[in-house]
Protein backbone atom coordinates (compact mmCIF):
# COMPACT_ATOMS: atom_id res chain seq x y z
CA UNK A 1 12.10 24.74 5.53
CA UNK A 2 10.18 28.12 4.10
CA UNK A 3 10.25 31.40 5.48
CA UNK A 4 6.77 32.50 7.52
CA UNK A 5 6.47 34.82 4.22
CA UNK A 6 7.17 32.39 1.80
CA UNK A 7 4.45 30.03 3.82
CA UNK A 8 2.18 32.77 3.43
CA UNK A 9 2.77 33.19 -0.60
CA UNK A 10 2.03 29.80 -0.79
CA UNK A 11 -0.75 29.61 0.81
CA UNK A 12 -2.05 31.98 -1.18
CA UNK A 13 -1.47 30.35 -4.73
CA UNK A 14 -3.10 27.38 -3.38
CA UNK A 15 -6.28 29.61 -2.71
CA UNK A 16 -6.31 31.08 -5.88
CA UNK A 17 -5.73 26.90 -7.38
CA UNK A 18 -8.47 26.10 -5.21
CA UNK A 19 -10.85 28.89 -6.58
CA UNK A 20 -9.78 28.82 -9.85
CA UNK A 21 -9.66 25.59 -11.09
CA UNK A 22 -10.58 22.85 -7.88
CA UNK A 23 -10.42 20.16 -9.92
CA UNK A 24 -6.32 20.46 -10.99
CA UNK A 25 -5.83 21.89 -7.26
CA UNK A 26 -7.42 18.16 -6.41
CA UNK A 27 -5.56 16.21 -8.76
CA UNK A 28 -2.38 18.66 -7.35
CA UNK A 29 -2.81 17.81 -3.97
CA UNK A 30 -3.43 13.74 -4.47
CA UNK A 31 0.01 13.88 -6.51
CA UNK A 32 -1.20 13.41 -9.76
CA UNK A 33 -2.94 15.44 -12.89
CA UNK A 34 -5.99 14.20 -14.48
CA UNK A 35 -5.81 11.85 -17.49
CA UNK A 36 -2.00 11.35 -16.22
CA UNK A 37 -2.21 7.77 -15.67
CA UNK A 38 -3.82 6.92 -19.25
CA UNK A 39 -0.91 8.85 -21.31
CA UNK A 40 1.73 7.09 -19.03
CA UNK A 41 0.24 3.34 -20.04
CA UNK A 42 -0.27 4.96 -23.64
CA UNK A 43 3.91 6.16 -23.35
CA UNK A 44 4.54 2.46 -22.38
CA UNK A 45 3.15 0.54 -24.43
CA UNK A 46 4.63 2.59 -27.41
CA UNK A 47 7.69 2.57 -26.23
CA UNK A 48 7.57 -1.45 -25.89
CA UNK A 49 6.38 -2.09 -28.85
CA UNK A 50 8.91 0.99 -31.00
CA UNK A 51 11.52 0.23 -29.27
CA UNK A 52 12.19 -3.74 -30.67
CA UNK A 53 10.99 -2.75 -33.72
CA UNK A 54 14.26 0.01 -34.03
CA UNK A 55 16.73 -2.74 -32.63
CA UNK A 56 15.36 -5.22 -35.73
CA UNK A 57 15.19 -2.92 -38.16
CA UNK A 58 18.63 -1.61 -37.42
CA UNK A 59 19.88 -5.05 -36.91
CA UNK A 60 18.44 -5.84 -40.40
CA UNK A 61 19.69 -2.87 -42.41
CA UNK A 62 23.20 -2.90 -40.19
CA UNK A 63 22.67 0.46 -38.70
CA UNK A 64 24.27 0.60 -35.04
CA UNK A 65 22.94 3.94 -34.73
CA UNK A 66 18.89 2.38 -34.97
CA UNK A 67 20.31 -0.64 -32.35
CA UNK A 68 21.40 1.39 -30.08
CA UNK A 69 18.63 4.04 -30.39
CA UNK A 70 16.39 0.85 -30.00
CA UNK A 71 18.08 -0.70 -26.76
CA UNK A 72 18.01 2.46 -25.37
CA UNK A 73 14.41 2.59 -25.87
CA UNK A 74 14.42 -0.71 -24.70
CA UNK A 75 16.04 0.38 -21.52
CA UNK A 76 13.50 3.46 -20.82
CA UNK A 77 10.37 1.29 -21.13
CA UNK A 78 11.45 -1.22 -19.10
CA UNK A 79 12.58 1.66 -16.24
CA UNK A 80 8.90 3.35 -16.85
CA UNK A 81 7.09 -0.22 -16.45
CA UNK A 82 9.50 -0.58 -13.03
CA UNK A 83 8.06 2.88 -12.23
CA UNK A 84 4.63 2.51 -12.74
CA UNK A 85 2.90 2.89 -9.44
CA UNK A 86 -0.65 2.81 -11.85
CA UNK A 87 -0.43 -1.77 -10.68
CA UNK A 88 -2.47 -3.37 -9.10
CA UNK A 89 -1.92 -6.28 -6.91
CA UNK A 90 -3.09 -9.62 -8.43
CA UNK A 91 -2.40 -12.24 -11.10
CA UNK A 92 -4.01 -10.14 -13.89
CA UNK A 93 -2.81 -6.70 -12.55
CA UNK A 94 0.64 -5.91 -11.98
CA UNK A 95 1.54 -5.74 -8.95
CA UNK A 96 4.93 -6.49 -7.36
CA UNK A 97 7.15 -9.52 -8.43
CA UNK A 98 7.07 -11.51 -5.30
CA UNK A 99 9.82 -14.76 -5.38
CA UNK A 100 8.55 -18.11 -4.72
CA UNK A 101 9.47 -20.25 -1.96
């Protein structure tokens, strides 16, 4: 783990967080920053919507290097809506894919 002095450094950059700014040293300490989850669904949805449009439009003019820019977009917004821990549970919100029966 850390060193008793690098425990003690530490502790005291979280004091000066805390009486500087609380409100980031809040946000720090519940794992998240402030306005982080908006600009991740912004990210998401941009990427979901550019990303198709770069595989047609390189599949239209015959450019690979558009398709495969695209279907790697493709790729990354489906691996950031897998990663979005912003659900919530219930048939409007998110949530988990659970099989049926």
């Amino acid at each position: 783990m850390f060193s008793q002095h690098e425990e003690r450094e530490l502790k005291k950059i979280e004091q000066w967080f805390e009486a500087d700014d609380p409100e980031l040293a809040k946000a720090l300490g519940e794992g998240a920053l402030p306005g982080g989850a908006r600009r991740a669904r912004a990210i998401r949805l941009t990427m979901t919507v550019l990303a198709p449009a770069v595989v047609l439009l390189g599949v239209l003019t015959l450019n690979f290097f558009l398709v495969f820019v695209g279907i790697v977009g493709l790729v990354g917004a489906a691996c950031l809506h897998l990663s979005d821990e912003d659900r919530t549970p219930g048939p409007h919100g998110g949530g988990h894919w659970i099989p049926p029966h």
